[in-house]
N, C-alpha and C. Protein backbone atom coordinates (compact mmCIF):
# COMPACT_ATOMS: atom_id res chain seq x y z
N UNK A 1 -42.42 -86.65 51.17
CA UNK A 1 -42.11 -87.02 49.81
C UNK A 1 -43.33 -86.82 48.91
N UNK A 2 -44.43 -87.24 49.22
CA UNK A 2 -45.86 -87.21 48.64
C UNK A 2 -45.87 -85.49 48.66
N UNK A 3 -45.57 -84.47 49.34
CA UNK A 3 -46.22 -83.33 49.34
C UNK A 3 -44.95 -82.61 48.16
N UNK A 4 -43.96 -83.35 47.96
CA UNK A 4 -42.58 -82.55 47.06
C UNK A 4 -43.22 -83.07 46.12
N UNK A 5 -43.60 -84.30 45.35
CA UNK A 5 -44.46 -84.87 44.59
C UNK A 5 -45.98 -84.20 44.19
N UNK A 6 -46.41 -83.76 45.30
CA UNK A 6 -47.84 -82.93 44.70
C UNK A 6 -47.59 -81.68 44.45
N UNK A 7 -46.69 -81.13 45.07
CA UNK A 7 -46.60 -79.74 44.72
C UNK A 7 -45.07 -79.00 44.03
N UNK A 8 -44.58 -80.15 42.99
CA UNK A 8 -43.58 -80.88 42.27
C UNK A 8 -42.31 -79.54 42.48
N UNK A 9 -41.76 -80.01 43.46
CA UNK A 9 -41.40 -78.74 44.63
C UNK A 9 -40.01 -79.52 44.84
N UNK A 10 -38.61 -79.71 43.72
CA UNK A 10 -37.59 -80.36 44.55
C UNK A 10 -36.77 -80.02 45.84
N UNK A 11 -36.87 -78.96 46.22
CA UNK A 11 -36.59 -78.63 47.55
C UNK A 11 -36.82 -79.52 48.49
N UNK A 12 -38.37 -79.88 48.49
CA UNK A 12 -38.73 -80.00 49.49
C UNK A 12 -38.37 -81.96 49.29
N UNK A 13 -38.29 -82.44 47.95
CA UNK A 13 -37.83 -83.51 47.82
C UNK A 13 -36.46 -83.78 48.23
N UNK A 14 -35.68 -83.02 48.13
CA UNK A 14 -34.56 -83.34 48.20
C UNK A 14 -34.15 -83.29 50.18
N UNK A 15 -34.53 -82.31 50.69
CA UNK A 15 -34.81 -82.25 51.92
C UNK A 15 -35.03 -83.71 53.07
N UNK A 16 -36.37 -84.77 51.72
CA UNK A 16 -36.62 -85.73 52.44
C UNK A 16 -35.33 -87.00 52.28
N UNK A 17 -34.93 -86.82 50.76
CA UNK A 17 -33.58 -86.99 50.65
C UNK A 17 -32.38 -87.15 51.82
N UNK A 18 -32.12 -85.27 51.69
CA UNK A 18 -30.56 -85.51 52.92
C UNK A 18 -31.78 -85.90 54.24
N UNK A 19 -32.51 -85.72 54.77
CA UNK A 19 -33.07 -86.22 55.96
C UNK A 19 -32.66 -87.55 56.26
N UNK A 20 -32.76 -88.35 55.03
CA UNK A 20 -32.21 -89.96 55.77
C UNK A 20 -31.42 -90.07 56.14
N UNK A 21 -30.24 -89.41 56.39
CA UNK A 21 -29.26 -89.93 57.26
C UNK A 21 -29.69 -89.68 58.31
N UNK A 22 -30.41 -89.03 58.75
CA UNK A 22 -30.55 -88.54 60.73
C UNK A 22 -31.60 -89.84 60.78
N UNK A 23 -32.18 -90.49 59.94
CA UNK A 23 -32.89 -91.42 60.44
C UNK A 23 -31.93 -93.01 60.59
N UNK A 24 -31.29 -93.02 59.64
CA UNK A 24 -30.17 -94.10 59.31
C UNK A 24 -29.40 -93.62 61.06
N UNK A 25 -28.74 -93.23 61.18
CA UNK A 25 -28.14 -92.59 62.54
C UNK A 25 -29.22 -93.18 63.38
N UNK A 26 -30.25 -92.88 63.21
CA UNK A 26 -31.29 -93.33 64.74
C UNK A 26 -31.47 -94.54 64.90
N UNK A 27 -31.88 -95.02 63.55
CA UNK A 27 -31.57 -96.51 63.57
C UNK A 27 -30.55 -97.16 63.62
N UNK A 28 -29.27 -96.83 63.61
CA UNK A 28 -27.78 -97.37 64.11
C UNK A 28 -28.14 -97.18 65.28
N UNK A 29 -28.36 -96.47 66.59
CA UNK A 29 -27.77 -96.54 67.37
C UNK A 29 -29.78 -96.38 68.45
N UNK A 30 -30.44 -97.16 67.94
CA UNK A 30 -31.07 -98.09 68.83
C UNK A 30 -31.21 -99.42 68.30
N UNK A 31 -30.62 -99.91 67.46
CA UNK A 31 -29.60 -101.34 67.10
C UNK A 31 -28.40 -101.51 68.01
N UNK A 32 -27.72 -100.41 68.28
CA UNK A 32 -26.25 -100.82 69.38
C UNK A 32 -27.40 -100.57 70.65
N UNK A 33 -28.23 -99.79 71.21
CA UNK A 33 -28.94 -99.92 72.69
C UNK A 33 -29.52 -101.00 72.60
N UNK A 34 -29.91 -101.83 71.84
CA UNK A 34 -30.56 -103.30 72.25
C UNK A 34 -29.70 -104.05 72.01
N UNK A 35 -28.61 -104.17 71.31
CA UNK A 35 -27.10 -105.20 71.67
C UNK A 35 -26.71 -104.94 72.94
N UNK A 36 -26.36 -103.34 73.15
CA UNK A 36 -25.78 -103.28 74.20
C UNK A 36 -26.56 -103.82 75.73
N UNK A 37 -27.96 -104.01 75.67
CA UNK A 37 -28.62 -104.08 76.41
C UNK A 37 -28.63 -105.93 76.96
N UNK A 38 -28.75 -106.35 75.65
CA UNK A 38 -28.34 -108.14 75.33
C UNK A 38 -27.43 -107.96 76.09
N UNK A 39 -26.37 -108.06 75.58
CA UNK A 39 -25.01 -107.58 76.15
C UNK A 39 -24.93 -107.46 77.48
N UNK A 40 -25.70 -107.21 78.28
CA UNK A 40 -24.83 -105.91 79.34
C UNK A 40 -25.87 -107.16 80.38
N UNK A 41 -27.12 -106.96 79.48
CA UNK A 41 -28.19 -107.18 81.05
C UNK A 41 -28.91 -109.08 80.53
N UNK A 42 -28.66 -109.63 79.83
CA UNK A 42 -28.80 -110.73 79.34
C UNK A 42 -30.06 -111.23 79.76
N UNK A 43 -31.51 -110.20 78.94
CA UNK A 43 -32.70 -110.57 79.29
C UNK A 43 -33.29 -111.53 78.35
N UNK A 44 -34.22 -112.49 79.18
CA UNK A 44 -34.65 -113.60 78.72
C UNK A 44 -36.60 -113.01 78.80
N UNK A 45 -37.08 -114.14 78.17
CA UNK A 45 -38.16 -114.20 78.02
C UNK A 45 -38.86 -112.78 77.87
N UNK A 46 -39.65 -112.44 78.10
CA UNK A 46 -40.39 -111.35 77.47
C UNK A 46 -39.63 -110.34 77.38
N UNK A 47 -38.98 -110.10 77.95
CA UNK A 47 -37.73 -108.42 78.38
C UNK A 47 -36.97 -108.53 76.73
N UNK A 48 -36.64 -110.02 76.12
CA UNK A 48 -35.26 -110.40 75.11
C UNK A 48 -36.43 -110.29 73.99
N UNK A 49 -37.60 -110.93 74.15
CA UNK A 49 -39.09 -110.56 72.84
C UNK A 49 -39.31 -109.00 72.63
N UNK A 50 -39.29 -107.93 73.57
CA UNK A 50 -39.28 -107.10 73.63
C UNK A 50 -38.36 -106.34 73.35
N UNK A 51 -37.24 -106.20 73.07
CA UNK A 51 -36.14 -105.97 73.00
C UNK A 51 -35.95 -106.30 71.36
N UNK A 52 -35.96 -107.42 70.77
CA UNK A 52 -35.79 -107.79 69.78
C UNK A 52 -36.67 -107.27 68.89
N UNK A 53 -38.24 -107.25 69.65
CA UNK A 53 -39.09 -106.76 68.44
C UNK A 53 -39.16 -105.52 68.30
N UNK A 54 -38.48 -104.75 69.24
CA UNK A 54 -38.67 -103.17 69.37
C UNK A 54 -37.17 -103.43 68.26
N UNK A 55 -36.10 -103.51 68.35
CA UNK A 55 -35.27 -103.72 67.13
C UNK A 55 -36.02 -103.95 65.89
N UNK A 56 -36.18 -104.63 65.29
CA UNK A 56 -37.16 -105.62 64.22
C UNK A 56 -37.73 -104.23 63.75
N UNK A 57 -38.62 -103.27 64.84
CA UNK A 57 -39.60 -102.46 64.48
C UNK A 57 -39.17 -101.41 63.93
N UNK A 58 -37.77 -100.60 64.49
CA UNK A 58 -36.90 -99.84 64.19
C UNK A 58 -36.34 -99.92 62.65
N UNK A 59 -36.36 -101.33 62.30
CA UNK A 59 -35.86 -101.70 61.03
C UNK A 59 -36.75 -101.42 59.79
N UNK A 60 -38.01 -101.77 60.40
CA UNK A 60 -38.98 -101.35 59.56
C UNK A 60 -39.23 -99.78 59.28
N UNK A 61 -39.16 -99.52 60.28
CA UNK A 61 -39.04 -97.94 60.24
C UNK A 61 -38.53 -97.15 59.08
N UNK A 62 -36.98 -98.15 59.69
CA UNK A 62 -36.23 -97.22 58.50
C UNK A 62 -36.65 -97.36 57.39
N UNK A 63 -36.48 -99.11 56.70
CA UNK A 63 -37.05 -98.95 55.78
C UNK A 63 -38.51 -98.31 55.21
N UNK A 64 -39.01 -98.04 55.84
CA UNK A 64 -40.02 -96.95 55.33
C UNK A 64 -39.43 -95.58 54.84
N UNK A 65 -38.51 -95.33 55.79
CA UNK A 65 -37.79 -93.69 55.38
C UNK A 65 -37.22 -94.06 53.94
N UNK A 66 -36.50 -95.15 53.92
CA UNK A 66 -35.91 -95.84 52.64
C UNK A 66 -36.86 -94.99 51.62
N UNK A 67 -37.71 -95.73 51.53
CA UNK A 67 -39.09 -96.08 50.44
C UNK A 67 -39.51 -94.43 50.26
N UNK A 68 -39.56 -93.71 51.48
CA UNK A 68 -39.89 -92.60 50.93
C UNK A 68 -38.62 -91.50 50.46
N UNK A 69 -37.51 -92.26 50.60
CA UNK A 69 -36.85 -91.24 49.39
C UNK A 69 -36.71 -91.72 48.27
N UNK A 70 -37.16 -92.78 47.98
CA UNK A 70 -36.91 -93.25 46.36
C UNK A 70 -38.31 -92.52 46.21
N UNK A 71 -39.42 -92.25 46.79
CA UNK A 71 -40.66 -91.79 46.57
C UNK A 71 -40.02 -89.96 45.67
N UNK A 72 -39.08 -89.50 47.07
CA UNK A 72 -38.67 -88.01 47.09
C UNK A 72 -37.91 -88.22 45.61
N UNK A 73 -36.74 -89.11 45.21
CA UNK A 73 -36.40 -89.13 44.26
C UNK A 73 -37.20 -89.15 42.66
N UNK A 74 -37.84 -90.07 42.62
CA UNK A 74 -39.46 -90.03 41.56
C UNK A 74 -39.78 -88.46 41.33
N UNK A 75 -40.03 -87.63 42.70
CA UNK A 75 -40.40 -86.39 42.15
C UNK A 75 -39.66 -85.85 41.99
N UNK A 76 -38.39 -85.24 42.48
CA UNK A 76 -37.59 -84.99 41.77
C UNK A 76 -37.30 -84.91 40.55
N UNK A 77 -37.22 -85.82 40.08
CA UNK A 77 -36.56 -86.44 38.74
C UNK A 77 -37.58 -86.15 37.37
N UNK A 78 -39.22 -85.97 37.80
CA UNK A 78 -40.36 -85.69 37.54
C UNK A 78 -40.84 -84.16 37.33
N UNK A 79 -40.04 -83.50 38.04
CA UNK A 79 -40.82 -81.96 38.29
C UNK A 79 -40.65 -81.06 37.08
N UNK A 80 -39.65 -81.56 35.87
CA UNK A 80 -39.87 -80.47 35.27
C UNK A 80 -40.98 -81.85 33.61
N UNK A 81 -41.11 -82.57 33.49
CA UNK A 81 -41.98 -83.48 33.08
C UNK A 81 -43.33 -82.57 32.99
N UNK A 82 -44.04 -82.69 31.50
CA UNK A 82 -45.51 -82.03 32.19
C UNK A 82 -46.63 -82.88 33.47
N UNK A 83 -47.26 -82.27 33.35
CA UNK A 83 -47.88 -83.07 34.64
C UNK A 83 -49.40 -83.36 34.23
N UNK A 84 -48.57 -84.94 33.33
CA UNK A 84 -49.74 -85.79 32.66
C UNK A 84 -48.98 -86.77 32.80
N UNK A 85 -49.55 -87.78 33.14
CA UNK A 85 -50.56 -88.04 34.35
C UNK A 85 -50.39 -87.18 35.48
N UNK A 86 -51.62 -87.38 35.93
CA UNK A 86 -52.21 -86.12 37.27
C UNK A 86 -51.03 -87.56 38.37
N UNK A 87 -50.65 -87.21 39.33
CA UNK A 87 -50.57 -87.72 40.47
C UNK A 87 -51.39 -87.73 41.56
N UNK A 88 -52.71 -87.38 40.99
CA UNK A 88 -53.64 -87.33 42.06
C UNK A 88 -54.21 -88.64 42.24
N UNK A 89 -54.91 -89.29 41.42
CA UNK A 89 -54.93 -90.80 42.02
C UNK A 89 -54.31 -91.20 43.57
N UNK A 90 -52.75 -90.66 43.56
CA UNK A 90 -51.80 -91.09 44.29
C UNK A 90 -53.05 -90.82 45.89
N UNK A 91 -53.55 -89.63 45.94
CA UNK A 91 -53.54 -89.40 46.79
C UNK A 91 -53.81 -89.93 48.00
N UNK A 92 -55.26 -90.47 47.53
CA UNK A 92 -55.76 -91.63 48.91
C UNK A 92 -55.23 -92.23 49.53
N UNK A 93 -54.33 -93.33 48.26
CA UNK A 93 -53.86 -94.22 48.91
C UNK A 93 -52.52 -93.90 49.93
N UNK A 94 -51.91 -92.77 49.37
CA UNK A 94 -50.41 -91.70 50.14
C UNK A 94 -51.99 -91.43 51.62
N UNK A 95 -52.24 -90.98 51.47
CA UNK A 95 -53.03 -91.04 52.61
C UNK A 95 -53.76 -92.14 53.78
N UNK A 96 -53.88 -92.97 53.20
CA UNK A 96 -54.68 -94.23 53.89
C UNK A 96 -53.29 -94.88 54.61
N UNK A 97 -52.30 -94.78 53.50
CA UNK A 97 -50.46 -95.33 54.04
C UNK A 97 -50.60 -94.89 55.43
N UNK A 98 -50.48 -93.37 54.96
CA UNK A 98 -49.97 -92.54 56.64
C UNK A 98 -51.02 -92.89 57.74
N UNK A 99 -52.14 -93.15 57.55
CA UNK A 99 -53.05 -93.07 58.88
C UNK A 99 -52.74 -94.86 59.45
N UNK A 100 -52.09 -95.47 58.53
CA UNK A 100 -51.67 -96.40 58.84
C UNK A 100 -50.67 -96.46 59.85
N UNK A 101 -49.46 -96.30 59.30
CA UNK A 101 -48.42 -95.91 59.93
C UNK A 101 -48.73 -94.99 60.91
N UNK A 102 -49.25 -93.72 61.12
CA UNK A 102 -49.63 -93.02 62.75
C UNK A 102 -50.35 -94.38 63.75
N UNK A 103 -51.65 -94.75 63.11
CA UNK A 103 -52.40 -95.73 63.90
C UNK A 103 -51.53 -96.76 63.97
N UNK A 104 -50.47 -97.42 63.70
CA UNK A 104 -49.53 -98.43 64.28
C UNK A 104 -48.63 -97.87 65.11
N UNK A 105 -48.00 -96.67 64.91
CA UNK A 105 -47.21 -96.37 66.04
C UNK A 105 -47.69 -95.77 67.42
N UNK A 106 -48.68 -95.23 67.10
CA UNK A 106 -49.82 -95.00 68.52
C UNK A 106 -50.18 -96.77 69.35
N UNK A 107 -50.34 -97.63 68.37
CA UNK A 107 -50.88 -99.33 69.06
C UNK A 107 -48.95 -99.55 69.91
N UNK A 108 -48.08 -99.44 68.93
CA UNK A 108 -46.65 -99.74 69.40
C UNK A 108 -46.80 -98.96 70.96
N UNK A 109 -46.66 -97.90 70.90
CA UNK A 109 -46.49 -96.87 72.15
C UNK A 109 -47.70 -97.75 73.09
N UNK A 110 -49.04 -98.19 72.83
CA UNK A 110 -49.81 -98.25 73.84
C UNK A 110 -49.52 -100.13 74.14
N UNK A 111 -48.65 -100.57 73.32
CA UNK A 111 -48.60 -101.79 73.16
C UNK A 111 -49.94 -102.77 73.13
N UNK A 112 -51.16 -102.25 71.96
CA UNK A 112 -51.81 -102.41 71.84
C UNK A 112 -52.30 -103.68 70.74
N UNK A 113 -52.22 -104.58 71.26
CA UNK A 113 -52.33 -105.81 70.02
C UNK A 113 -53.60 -105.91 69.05
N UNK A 114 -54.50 -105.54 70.18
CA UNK A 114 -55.72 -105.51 69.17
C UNK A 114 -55.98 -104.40 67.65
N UNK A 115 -55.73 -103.46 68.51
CA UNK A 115 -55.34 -102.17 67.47
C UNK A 115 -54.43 -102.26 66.14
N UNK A 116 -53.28 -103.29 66.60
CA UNK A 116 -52.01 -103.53 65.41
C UNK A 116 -52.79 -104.58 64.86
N UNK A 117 -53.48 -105.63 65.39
CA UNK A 117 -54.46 -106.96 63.71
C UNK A 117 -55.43 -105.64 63.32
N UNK A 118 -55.63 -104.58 63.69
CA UNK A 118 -57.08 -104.31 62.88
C UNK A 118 -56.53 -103.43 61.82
N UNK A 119 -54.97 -102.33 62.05
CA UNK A 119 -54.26 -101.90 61.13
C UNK A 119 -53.78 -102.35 60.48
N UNK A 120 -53.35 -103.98 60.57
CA UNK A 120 -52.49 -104.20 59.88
C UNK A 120 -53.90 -105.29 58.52
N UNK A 121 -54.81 -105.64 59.05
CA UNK A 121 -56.20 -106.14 58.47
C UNK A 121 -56.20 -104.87 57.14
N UNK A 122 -55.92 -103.82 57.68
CA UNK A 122 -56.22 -102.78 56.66
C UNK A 122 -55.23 -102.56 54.99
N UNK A 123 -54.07 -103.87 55.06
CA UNK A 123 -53.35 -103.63 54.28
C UNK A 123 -53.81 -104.24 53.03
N UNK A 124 -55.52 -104.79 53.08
CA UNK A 124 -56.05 -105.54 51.69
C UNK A 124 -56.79 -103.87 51.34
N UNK A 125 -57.27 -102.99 52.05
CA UNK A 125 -57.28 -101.66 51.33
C UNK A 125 -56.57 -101.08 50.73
N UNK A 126 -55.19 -101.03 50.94
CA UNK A 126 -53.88 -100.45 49.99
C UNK A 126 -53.60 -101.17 48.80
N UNK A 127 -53.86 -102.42 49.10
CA UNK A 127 -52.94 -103.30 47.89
C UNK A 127 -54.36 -103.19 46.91
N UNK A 128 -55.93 -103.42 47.14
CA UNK A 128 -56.63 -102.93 46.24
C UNK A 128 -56.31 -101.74 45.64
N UNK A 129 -56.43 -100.41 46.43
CA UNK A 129 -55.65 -98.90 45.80
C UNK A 129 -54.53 -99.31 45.04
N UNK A 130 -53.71 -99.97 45.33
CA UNK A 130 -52.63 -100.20 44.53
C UNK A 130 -52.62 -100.62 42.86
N UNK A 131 -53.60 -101.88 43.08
CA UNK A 131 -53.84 -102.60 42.00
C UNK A 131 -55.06 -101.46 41.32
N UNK A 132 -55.58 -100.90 41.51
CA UNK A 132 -56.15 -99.85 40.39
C UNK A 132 -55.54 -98.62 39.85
N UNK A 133 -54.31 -98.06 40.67
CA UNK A 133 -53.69 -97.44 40.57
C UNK A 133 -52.65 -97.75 38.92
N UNK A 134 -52.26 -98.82 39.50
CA UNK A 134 -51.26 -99.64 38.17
C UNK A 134 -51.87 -99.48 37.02
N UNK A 135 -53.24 -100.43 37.58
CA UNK A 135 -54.05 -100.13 35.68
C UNK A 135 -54.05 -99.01 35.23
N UNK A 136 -54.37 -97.91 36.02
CA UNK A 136 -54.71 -96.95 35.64
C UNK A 136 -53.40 -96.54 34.58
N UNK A 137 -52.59 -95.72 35.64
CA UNK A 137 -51.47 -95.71 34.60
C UNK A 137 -50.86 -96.47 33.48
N UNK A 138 -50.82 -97.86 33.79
CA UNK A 138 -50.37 -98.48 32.37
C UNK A 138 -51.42 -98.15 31.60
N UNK A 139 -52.70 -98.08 31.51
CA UNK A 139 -53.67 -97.82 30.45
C UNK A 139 -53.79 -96.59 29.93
N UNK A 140 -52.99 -95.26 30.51
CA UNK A 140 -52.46 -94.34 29.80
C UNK A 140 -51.43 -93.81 29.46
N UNK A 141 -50.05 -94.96 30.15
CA UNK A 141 -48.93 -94.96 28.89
C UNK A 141 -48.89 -95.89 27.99
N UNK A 142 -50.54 -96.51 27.64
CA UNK A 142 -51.09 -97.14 26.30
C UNK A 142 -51.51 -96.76 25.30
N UNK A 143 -52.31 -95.90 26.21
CA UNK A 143 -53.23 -94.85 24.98
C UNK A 143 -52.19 -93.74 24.21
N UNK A 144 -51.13 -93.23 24.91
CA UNK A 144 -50.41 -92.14 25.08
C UNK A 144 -48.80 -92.45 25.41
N UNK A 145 -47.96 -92.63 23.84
CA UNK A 145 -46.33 -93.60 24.97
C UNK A 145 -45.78 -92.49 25.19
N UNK A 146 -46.26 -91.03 25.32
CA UNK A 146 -45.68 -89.67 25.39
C UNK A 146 -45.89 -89.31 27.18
N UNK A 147 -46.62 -90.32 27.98
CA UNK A 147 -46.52 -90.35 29.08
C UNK A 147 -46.16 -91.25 30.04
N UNK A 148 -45.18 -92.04 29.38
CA UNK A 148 -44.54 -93.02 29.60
C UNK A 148 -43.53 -92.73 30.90
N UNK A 149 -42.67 -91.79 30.93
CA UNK A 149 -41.81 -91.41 31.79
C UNK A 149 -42.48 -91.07 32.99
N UNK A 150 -43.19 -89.69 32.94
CA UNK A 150 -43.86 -89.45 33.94
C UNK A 150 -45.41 -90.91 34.64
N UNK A 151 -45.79 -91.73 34.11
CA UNK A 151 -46.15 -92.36 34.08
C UNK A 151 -45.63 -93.76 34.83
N UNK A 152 -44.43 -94.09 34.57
CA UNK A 152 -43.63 -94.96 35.21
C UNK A 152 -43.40 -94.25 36.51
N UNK A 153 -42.83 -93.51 36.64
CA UNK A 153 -42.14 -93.16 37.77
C UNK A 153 -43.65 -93.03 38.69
N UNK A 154 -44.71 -92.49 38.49
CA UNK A 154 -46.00 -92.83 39.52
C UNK A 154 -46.48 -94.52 39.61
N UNK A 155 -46.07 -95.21 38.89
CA UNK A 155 -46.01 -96.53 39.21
C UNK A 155 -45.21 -96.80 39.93
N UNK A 156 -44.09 -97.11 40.20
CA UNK A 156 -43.24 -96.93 41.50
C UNK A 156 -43.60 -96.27 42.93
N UNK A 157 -43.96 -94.95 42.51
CA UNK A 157 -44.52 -94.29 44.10
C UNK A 157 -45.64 -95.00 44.18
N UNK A 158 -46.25 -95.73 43.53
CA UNK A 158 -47.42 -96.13 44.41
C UNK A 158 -47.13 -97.70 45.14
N UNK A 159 -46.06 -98.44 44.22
CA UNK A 159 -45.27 -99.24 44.58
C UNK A 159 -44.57 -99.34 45.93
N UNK A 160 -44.14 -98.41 46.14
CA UNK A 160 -43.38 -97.83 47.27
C UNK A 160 -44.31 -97.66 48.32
N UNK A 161 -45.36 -97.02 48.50
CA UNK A 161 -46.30 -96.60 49.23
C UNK A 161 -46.84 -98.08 49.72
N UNK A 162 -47.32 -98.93 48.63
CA UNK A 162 -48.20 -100.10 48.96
C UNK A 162 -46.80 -101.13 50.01
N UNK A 163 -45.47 -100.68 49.96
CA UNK A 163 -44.56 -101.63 50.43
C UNK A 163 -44.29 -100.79 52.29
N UNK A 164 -44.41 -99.64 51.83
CA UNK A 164 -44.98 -99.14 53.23
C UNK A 164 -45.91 -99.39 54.50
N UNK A 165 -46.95 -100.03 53.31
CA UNK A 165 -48.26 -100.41 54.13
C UNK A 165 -47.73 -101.94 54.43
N UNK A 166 -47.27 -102.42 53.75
CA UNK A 166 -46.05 -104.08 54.11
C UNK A 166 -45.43 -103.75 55.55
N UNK A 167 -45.03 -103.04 55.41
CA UNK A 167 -43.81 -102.74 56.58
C UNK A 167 -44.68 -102.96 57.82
N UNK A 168 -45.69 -102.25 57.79
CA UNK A 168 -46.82 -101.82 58.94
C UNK A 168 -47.20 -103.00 59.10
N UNK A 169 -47.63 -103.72 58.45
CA UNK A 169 -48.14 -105.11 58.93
C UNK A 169 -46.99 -106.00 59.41
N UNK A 170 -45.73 -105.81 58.91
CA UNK A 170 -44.91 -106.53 60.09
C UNK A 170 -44.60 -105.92 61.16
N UNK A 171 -44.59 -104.61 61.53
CA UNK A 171 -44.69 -103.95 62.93
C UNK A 171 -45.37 -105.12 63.87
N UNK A 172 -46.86 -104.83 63.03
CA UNK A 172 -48.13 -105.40 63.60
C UNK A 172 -47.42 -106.90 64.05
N UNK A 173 -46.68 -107.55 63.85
CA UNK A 173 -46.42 -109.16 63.79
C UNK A 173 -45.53 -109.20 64.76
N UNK A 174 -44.68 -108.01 64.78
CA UNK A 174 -43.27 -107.64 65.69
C UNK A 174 -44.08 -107.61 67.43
N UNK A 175 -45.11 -106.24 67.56
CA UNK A 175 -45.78 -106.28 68.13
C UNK A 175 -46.18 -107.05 68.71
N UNK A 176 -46.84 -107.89 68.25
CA UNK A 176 -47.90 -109.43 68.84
C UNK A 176 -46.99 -109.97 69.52
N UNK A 177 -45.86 -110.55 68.91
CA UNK A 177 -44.59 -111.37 69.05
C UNK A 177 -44.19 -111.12 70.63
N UNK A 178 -44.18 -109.79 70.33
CA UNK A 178 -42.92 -108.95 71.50
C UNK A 178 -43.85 -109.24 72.81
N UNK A 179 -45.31 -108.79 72.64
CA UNK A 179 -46.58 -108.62 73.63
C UNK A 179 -46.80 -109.84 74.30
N UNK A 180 -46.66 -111.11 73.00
CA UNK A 180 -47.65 -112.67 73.57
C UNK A 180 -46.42 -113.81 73.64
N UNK A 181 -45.68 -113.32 72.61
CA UNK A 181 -45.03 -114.60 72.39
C UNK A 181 -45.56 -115.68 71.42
N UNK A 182 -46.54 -115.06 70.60
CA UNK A 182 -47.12 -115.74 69.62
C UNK A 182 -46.65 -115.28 68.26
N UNK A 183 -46.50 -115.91 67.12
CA UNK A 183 -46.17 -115.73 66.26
C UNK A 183 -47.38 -115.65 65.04
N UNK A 184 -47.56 -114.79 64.69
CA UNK A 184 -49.12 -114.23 63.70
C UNK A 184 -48.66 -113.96 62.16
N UNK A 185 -48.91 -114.58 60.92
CA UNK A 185 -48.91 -114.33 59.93
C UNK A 185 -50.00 -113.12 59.65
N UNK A 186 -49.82 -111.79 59.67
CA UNK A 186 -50.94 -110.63 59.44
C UNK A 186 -51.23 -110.62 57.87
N UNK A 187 -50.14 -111.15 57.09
CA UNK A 187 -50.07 -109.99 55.46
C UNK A 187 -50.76 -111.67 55.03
């Protein structure tokens, strides 16, 4: 979504678009393999934590795919707009998101707890990016209400992005949960 957005390319937006259904689909139906699994094999204690939080995690997932097509939509809707404001600001923080999200799903796979508090520790870096991000733009559809449109709609993607880096820190919580049986406020 960030790269249909930088290189104001609706193809490639719209792409991330129809893509959500194959993710919506994936997430239906490892929601029915952990019912069916409840269901079938009626695991308790860590097997039913595990089970649940690997669900939980899936959810988050999606909603991330969510977030990045309202992201894909923004550009879209944006591409023929001049391109003032720059969306470059965006970038870091569209970046710092993703190394987030890789480095949590690498801790998930290794079921790594320590790894998920230190990624998910990382979500007071986004929400700072975030909060300068905002000013920024509102302070030049202040100066300028002729960049108001294009302007709003990069308030949102960065919105979106910073709710991404949300998601990740409840992985991180799902994680712990699933691993200890402890329950961790991360955000």
């Amino acid at each position: 979504a960030m790269w249909g957005l930088r290189e104001r390319n609706p193809d490639i937006c719209t792409a991330v678009i129809e893509g959500d259904v194959a993710i919506n689909d994936q997430h239906r139906k490892i929601r029915d393999m952990c019912f069916h699994v409840i269901l079938t094999q009626a695991p308790v204690a860590g097997d039913l934590r595990h089970i649940l939080g690997f669900e939980h995690m899936a959810s988050e997932l999606e909603r991330m795919a969510d977030h990045a097509v309202s992201i894909a939509r923004i550009a879209r809707s944006t591409t023929d707009l001049p391109d003032s404001p720059s969306s470059e600001p965006l970038a870091a923080l569209a970046e710092e998101v993703e190394r987030q999200v890789r480095d949590m799903l690498a801790a998930v796979e290794a079921r790594d707890t320590l790894t998920a508090r230190d990624v998910a520790r990382r979500d007071g870096v986004v929400d700072m990016q975030y909060r300068k991000i905002f000013s920024t733009y509102v302070d030049q559809m202040t100066a300028d209400g002729s960049l108001a449109a294009r302007a709003t709609g990069l308030v949102f993607v960065a919105h979106y992005l910073e709710r991404i880096a949300d998601r990740v820190t409840n992985i991180a919580e799902e994680l712990i949960f699933a691993e200890t049986g402890g329950l961790e406020d991360l955000g």
